[in-house]
Protein backbone atom coordinates (compact mmCIF):
# COMPACT_ATOMS: atom_id res chain seq x y z
CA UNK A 1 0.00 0.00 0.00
CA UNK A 2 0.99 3.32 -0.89
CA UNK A 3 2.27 6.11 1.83
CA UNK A 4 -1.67 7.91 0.49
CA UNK A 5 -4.07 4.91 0.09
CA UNK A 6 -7.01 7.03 -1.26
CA UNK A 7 -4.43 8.57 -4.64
CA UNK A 8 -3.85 4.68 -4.85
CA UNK A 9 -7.69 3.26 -4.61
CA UNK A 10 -9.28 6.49 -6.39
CA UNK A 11 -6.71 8.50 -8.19
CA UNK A 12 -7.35 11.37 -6.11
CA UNK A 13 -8.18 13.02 -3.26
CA UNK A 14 -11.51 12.64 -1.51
CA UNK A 15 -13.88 16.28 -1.86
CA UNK A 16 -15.40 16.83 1.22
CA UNK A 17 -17.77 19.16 2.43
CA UNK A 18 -17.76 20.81 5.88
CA UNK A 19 -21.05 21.49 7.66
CA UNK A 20 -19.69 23.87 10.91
CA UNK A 21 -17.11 25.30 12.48
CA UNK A 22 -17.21 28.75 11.61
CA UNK A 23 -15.32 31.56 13.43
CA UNK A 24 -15.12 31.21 16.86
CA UNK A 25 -15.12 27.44 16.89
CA UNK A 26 -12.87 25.33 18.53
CA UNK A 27 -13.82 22.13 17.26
CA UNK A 28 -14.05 23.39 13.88
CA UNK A 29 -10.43 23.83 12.75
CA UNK A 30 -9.50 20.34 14.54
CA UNK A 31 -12.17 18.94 12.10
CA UNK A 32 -10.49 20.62 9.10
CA UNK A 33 -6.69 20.42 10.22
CA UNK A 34 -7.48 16.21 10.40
CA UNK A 35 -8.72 17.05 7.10
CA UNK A 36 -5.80 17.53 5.47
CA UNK A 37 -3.20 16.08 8.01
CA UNK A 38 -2.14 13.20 6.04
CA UNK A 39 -3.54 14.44 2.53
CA UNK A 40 -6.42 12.36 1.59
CA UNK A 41 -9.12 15.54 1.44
CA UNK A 42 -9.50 18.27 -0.44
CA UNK A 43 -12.28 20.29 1.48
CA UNK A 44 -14.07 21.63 -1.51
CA UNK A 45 -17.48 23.37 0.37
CA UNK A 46 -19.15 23.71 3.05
CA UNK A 47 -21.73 25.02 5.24
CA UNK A 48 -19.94 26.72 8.38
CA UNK A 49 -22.41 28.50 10.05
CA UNK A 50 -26.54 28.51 10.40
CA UNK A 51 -26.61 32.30 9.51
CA UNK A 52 -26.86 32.78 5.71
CA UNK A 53 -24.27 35.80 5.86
CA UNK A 54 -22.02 34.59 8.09
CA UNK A 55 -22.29 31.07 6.25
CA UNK A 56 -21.47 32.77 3.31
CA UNK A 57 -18.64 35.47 4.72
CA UNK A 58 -17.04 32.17 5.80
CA UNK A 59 -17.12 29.93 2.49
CA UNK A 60 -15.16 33.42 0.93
CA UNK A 61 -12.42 33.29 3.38
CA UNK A 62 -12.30 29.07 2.70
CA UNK A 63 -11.48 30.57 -0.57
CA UNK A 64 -14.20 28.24 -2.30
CA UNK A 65 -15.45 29.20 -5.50
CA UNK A 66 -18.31 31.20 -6.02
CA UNK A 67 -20.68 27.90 -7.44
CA UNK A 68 -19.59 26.22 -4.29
CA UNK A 69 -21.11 28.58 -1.72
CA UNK A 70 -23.59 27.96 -0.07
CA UNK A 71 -25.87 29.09 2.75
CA UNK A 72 -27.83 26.03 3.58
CA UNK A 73 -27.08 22.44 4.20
CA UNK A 74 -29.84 21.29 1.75
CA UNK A 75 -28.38 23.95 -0.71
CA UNK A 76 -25.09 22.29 -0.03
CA UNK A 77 -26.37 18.75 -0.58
CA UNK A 78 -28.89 19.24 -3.44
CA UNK A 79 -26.06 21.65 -4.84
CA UNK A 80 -23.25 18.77 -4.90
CA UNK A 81 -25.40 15.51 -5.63
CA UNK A 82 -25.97 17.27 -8.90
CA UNK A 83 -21.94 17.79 -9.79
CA UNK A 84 -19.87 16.10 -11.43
CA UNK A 85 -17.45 17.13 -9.05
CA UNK A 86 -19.31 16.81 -6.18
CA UNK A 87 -18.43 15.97 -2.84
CA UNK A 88 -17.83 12.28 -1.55
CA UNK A 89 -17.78 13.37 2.25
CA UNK A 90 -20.13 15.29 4.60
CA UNK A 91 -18.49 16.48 8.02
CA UNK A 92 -20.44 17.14 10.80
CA UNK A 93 -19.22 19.88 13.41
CA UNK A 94 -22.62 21.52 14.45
CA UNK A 95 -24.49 21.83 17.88
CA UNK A 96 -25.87 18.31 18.58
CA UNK A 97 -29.57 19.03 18.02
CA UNK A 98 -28.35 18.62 13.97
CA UNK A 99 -26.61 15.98 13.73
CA UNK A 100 -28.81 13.46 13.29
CA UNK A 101 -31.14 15.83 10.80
CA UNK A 102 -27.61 16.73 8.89
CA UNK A 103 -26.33 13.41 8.82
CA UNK A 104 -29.49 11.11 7.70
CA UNK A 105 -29.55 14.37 4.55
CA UNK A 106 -26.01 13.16 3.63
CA UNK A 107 -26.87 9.80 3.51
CA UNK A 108 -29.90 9.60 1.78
CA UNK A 109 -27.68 11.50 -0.61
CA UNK A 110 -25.25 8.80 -1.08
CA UNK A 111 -22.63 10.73 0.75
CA UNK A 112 -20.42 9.05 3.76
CA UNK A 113 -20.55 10.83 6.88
CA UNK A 114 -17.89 12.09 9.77
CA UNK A 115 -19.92 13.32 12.67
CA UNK A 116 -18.42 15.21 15.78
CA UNK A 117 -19.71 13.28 18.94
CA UNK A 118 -22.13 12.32 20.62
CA UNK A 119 -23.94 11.54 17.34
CA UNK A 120 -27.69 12.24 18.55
CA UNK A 121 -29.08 14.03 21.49
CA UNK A 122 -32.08 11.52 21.68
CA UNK A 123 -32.10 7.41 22.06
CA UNK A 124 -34.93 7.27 18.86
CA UNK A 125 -32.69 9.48 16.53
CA UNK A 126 -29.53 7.26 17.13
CA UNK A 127 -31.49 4.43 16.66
CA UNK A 128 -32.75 5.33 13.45
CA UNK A 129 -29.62 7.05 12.49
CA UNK A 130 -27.92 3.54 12.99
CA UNK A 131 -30.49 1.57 10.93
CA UNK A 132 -29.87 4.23 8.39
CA UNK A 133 -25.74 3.75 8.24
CA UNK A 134 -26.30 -0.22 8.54
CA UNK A 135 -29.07 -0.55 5.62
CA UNK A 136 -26.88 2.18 3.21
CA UNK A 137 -24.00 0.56 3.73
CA UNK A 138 -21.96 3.99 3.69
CA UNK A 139 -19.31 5.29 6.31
CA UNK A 140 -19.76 6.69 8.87
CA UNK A 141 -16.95 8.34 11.84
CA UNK A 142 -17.80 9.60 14.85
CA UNK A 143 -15.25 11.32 15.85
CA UNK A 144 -13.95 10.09 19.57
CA UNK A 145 -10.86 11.05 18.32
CA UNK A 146 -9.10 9.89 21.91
CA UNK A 147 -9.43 6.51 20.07
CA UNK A 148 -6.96 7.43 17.70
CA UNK A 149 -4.45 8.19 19.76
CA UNK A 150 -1.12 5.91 19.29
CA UNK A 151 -0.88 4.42 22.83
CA UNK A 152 -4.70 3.89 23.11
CA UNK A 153 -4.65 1.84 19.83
CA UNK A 154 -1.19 0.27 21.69
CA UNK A 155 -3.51 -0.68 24.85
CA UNK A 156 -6.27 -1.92 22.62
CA UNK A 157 -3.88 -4.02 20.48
CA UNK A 158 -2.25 -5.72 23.85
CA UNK A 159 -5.71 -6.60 25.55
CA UNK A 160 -7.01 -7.83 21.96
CA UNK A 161 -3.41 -10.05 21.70
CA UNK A 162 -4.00 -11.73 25.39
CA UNK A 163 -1.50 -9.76 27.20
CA UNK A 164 -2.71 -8.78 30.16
CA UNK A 165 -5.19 -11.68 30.50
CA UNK A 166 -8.92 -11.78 31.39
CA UNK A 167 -10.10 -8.38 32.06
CA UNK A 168 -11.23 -8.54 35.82
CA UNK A 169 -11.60 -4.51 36.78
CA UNK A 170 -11.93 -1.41 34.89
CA UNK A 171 -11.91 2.22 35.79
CA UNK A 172 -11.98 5.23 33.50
CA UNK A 173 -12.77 9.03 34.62
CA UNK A 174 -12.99 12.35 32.65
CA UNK A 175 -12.05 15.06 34.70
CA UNK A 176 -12.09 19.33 34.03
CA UNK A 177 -12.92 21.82 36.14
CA UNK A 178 -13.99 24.62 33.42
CA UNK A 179 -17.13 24.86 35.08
CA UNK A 180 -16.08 24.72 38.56
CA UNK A 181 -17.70 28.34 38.85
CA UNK A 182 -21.18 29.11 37.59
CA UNK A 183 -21.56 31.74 35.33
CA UNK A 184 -24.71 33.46 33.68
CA UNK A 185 -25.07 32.44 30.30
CA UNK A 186 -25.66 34.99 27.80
CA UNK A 187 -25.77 34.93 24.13
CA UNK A 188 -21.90 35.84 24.27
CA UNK A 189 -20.96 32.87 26.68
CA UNK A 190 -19.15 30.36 24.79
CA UNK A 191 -20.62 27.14 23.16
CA UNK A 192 -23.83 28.94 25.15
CA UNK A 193 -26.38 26.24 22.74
CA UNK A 194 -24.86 23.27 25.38
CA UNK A 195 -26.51 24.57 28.36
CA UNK A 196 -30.21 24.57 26.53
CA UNK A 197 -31.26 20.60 26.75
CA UNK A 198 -33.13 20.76 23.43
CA UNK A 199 -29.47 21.59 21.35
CA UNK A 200 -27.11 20.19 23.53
CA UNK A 201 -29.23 17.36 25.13
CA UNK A 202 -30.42 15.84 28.23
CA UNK A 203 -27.11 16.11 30.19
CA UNK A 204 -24.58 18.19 29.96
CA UNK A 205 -21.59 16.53 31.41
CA UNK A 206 -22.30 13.06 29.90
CA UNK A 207 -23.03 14.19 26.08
CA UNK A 208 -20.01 16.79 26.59
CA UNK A 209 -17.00 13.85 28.29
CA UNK A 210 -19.14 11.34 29.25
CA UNK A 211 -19.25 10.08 26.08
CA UNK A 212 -15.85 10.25 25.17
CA UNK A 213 -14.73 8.31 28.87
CA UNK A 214 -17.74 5.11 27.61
CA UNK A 215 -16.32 4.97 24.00
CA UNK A 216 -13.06 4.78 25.50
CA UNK A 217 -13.50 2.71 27.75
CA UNK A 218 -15.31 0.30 25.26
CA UNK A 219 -12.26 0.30 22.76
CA UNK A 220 -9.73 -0.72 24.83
CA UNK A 221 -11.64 -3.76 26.32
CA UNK A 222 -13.50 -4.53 23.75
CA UNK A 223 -16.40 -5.23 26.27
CA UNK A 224 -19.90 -3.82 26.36
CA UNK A 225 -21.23 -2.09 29.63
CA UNK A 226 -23.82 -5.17 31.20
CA UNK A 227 -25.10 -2.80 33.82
CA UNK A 228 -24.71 0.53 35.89
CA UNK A 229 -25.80 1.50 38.54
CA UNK A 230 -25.00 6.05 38.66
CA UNK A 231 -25.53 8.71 39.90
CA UNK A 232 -26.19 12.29 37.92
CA UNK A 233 -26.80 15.65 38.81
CA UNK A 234 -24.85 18.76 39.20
CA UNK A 235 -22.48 19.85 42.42
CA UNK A 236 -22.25 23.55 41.90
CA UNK A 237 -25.02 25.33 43.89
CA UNK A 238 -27.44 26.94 41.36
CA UNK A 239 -26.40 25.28 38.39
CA UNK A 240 -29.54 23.27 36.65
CA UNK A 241 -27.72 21.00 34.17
CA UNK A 242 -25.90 18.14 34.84
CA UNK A 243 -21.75 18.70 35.80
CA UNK A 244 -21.34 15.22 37.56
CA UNK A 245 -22.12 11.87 36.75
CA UNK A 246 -20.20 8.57 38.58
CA UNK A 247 -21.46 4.87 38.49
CA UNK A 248 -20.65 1.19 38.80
CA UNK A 249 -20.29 -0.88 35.96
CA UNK A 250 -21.00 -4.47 35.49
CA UNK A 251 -19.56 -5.40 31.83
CA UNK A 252 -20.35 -8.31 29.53
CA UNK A 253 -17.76 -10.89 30.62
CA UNK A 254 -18.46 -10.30 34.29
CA UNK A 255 -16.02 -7.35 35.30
CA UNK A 256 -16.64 -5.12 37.58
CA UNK A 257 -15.95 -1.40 37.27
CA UNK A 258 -16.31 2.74 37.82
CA UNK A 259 -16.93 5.63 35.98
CA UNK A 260 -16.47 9.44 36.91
CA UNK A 261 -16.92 12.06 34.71
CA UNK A 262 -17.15 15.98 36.03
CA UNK A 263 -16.38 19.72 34.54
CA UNK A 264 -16.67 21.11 38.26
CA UNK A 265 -13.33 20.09 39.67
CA UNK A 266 -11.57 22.94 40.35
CA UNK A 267 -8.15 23.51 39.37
CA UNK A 268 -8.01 20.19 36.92
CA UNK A 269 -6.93 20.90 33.39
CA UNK A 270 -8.26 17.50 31.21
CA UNK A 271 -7.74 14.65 33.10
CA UNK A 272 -8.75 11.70 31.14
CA UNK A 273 -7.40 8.29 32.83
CA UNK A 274 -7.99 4.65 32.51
CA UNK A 275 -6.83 1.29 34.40
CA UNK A 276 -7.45 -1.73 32.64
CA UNK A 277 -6.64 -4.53 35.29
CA UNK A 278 -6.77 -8.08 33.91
CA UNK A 279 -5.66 -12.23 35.45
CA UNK A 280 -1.85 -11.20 33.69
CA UNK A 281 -1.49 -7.56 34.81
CA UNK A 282 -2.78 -3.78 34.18
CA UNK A 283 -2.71 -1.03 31.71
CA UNK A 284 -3.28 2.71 32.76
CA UNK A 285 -2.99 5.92 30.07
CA UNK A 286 -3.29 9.47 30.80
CA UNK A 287 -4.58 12.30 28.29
CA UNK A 288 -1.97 14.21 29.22
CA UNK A 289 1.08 12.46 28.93
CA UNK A 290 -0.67 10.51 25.95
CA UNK A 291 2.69 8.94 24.83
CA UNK A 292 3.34 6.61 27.63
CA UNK A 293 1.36 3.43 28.01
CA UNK A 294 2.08 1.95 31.27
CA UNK A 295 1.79 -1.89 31.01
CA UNK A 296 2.37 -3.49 34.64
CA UNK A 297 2.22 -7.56 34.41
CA UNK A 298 2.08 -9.50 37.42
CA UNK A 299 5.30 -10.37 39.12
CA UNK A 300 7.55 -8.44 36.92
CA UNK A 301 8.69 -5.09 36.47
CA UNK A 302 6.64 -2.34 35.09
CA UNK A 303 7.21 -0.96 31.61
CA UNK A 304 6.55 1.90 30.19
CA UNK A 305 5.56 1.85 26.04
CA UNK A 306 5.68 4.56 23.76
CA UNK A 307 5.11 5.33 20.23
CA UNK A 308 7.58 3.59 17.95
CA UNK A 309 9.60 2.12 20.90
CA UNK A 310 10.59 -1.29 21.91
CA UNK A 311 6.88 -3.45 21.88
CA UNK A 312 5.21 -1.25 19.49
CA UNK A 313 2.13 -3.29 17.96
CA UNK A 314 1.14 -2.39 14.28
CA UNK A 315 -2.21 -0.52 15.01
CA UNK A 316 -0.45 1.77 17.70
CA UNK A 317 2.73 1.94 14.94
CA UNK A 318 0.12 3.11 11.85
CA UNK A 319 -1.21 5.93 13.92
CA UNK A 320 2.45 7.33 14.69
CA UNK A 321 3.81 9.76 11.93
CA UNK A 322 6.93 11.10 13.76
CA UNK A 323 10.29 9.07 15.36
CA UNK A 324 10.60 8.10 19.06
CA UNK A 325 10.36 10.64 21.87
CA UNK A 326 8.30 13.51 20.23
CA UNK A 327 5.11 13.49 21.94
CA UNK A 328 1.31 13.62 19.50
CA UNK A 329 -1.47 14.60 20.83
CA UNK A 330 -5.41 16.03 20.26
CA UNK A 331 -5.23 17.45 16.85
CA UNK A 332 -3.02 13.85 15.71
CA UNK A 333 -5.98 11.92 17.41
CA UNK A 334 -8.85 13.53 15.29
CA UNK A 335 -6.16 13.21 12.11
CA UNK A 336 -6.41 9.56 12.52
CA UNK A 337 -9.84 8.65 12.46
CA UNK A 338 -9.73 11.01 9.20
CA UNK A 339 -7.59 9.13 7.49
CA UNK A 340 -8.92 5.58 8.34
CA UNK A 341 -12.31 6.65 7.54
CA UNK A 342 -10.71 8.12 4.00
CA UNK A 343 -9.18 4.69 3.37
CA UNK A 344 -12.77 3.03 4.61
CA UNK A 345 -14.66 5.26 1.81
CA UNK A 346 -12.04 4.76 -0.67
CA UNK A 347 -12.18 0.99 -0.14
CA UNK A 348 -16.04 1.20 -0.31
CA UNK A 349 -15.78 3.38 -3.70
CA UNK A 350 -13.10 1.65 -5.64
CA UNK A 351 -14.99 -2.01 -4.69
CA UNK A 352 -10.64 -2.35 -2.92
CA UNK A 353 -9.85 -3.82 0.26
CA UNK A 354 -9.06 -1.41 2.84
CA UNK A 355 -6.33 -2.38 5.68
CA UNK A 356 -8.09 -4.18 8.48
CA UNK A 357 -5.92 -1.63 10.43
CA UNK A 358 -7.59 1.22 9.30
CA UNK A 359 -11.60 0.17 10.29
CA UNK A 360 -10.98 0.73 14.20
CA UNK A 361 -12.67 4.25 14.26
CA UNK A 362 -15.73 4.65 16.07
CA UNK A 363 -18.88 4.01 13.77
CA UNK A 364 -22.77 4.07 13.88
CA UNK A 365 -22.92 1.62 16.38
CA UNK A 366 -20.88 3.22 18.84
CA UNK A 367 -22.76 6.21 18.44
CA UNK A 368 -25.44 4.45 19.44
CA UNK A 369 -24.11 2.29 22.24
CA UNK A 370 -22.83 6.06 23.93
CA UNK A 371 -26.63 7.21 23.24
CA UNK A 372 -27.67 3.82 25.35
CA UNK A 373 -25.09 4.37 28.19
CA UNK A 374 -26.10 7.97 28.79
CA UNK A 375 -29.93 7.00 28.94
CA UNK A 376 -29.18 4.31 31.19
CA UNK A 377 -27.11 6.45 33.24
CA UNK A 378 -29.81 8.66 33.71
CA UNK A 379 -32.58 6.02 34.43
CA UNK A 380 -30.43 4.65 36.98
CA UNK A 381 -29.75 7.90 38.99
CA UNK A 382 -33.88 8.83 38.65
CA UNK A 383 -34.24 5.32 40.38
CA UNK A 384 -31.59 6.61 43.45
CA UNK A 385 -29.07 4.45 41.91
CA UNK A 386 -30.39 1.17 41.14
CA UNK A 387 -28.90 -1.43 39.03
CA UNK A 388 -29.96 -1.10 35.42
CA UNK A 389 -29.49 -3.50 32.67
CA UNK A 390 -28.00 -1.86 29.42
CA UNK A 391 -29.21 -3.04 25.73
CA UNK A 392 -27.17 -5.54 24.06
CA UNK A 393 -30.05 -6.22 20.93
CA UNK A 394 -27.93 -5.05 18.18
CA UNK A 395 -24.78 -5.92 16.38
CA UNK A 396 -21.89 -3.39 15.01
CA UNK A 397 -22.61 -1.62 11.47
């Protein structure tokens, strides 16, 4: 395979079309740097903001051409089905009240999707949203990019090859403290659509990191959450959405575990940790030193593995671009799942096999399954905490 996949499968680049993102944004230019990180998009158009003008002000500093901007997402999509030229790619990077309206548009258009998490605020729209991906047969991302970072992919790779045994405990937590003060949210406050239920969905802190800390937890065990039994609420007085969630977790093979997620903690930067504990030994990772893996089997030393050092497994090596020593981080994550999902869609296009390597990015179903948790964790915590089994009725896209 070539060092650029897609030029190999398709003969170019894939044309993708933004929808979001526009000035302001932080999540935006992540979305469009992963773009182009390794080369395999050309972002032709897009949609980057639901005002017409500033949709439009924004397309002209893109530097599309005039024929390629537009001020509407069905504009967008009716505009580019009809081209030649058109787009292969929709990218999702809105408030997450549209993603599931964008996203089934794109794909009733024939266009694969990337979708910013969590993919819908609402258990019936991921649902459907799912049976829409599965029955296309299109790709979709969802973008959890901390699975594409290289040591995650490293810890997945070494539970998936046996080496630290049967998983026995788990523990993952998601830790900030940018909302460790409450503050009155005015049309200026940042991101201000997340603290209105209706946009940014039933709870704040588990559609915001919650998320994120499930899917992670998920792709590093490979196992699905049996049970939970949380509690949900927020610890700031006055505050009326949600800024803490923690629960126990029962998973599939019969390991037990925890889960803490909060944005109240005062003082704490991103703390995003897990401990993988299995019959041979344990793996723990931390956001941020995110190139040290540390791998601690029973009755030996501890080691410590990092990208493109000694131990290195192929799916942690692929998702590595620089030598030894020189630490990747966020924006590297998201470029990942770009580029698998490019080779993914250029597989699916060119009728090619893709690299088995490249088809570990979060998909439909695990959009879903992070829609599930956060409804169970919320059933559980109206019920004072009771045990509450989680859905296990469907199978991945």
């Amino acid at each position: 395979m070539s060092l650029n996949p897609v030029l190999e499968m398709l003969g170019r680049r894939l044309r993708i079309g933004v929808v979001g993102g526009a000035a302001g944004s932080f999540i935006g230019p992540m979305h469009r740097l992963a773009a182009r990180f390794d080369d395999r998009y050309e972002i032709v158009t897009g949609v980057m903001s639901s005002s017409p003008e500033k949709a439009a002000k924004a397309g002209r500093e893109m530097g599309f051409p005039d024929d390629r901007i537009y001020t509407s997402v069905s504009a967008m999509i009716a505009g580019e089905k009809s081209r030649a030229d058109g787009i292969d790619v929709v990218a999702i990077m809105t408030p997450n009240d549209t993603h599931f309206e964008y996203a089934m548009a794109a794909l009733d258009a024939g266009f694969d999707v990337i979708c910013d998490k969590p993919m819908t605020n609402t258990l019936e729209e991921a649902e459907a949203l799912y049976k829409k991906v599965k029955e296309s047969g299109l790709v979709f991302c969802l973008t959890h990019n901390y699975t594409g970072y290289p040591m995650v992919r490293q810890a997945r790779a070494m539970v998936e090859a046996g080496e630290i045994g049967e998983i026995r405990l788990v523990q993952v937590e998601y830790v900030q403290g940018g909302r460790a003060v409450d503050v009155p949210v005015t049309a200026n406050t940042s991101r201000a659509w997340v603290y209105d239920p209706t946009k940014g969905g039933p709870s704040l802190v588990m559609g915001d990191i919650g998320t994120h800390a499930h899917n992670l937890l998920r792709f590093v065990t490979g196992l699905e959450v049996a049970e939970v039994a949380a509690e949900i609420g927020n610890i700031v007085p006055g505050r009326q959405v949600d800024d803490y969630a923690g629960a126990l977790l029962r998973m599939s093979n019969g390991a037990r575990g925890c889960f803490w997620v909060t944005q109240a903690a005062a003082g704490v930067e991103n703390s995003l940790k897990f401990r993988i504990s299995g019959s041979k030994g344990s793996l723990e990772w931390f956001q941020e030193i995110p190139q040290r893996l540390e791998f601690k089997p029973h009755g030996e030393p501890a080691q410590t593995r990092t990208p493109n050092g000694p131990g290195t497994l192929p799916l942690a090596k692929r998702s590595s671009r620089i030598v030894a020593g020189h630490p990747e981080g966020f924006p590297a994550g998201f470029a990942n799942l770009y580029s698998d999902a490019a080779e993914a869609i250029a597989a699916r296009r060119s009728g090619k096999p893709a690299d088995p390597l490249a088809l570990n990015f979060p998909n439909a179903f695990d959009g879903l399954k992070g829609i599930q948790f956060v409804a169970k964790v919320i059933e559980s915590s109206r019920a004072n905490g009771v045990w509450v089994a989680c859905a296990e009725d469907h199978q991945r896209a």
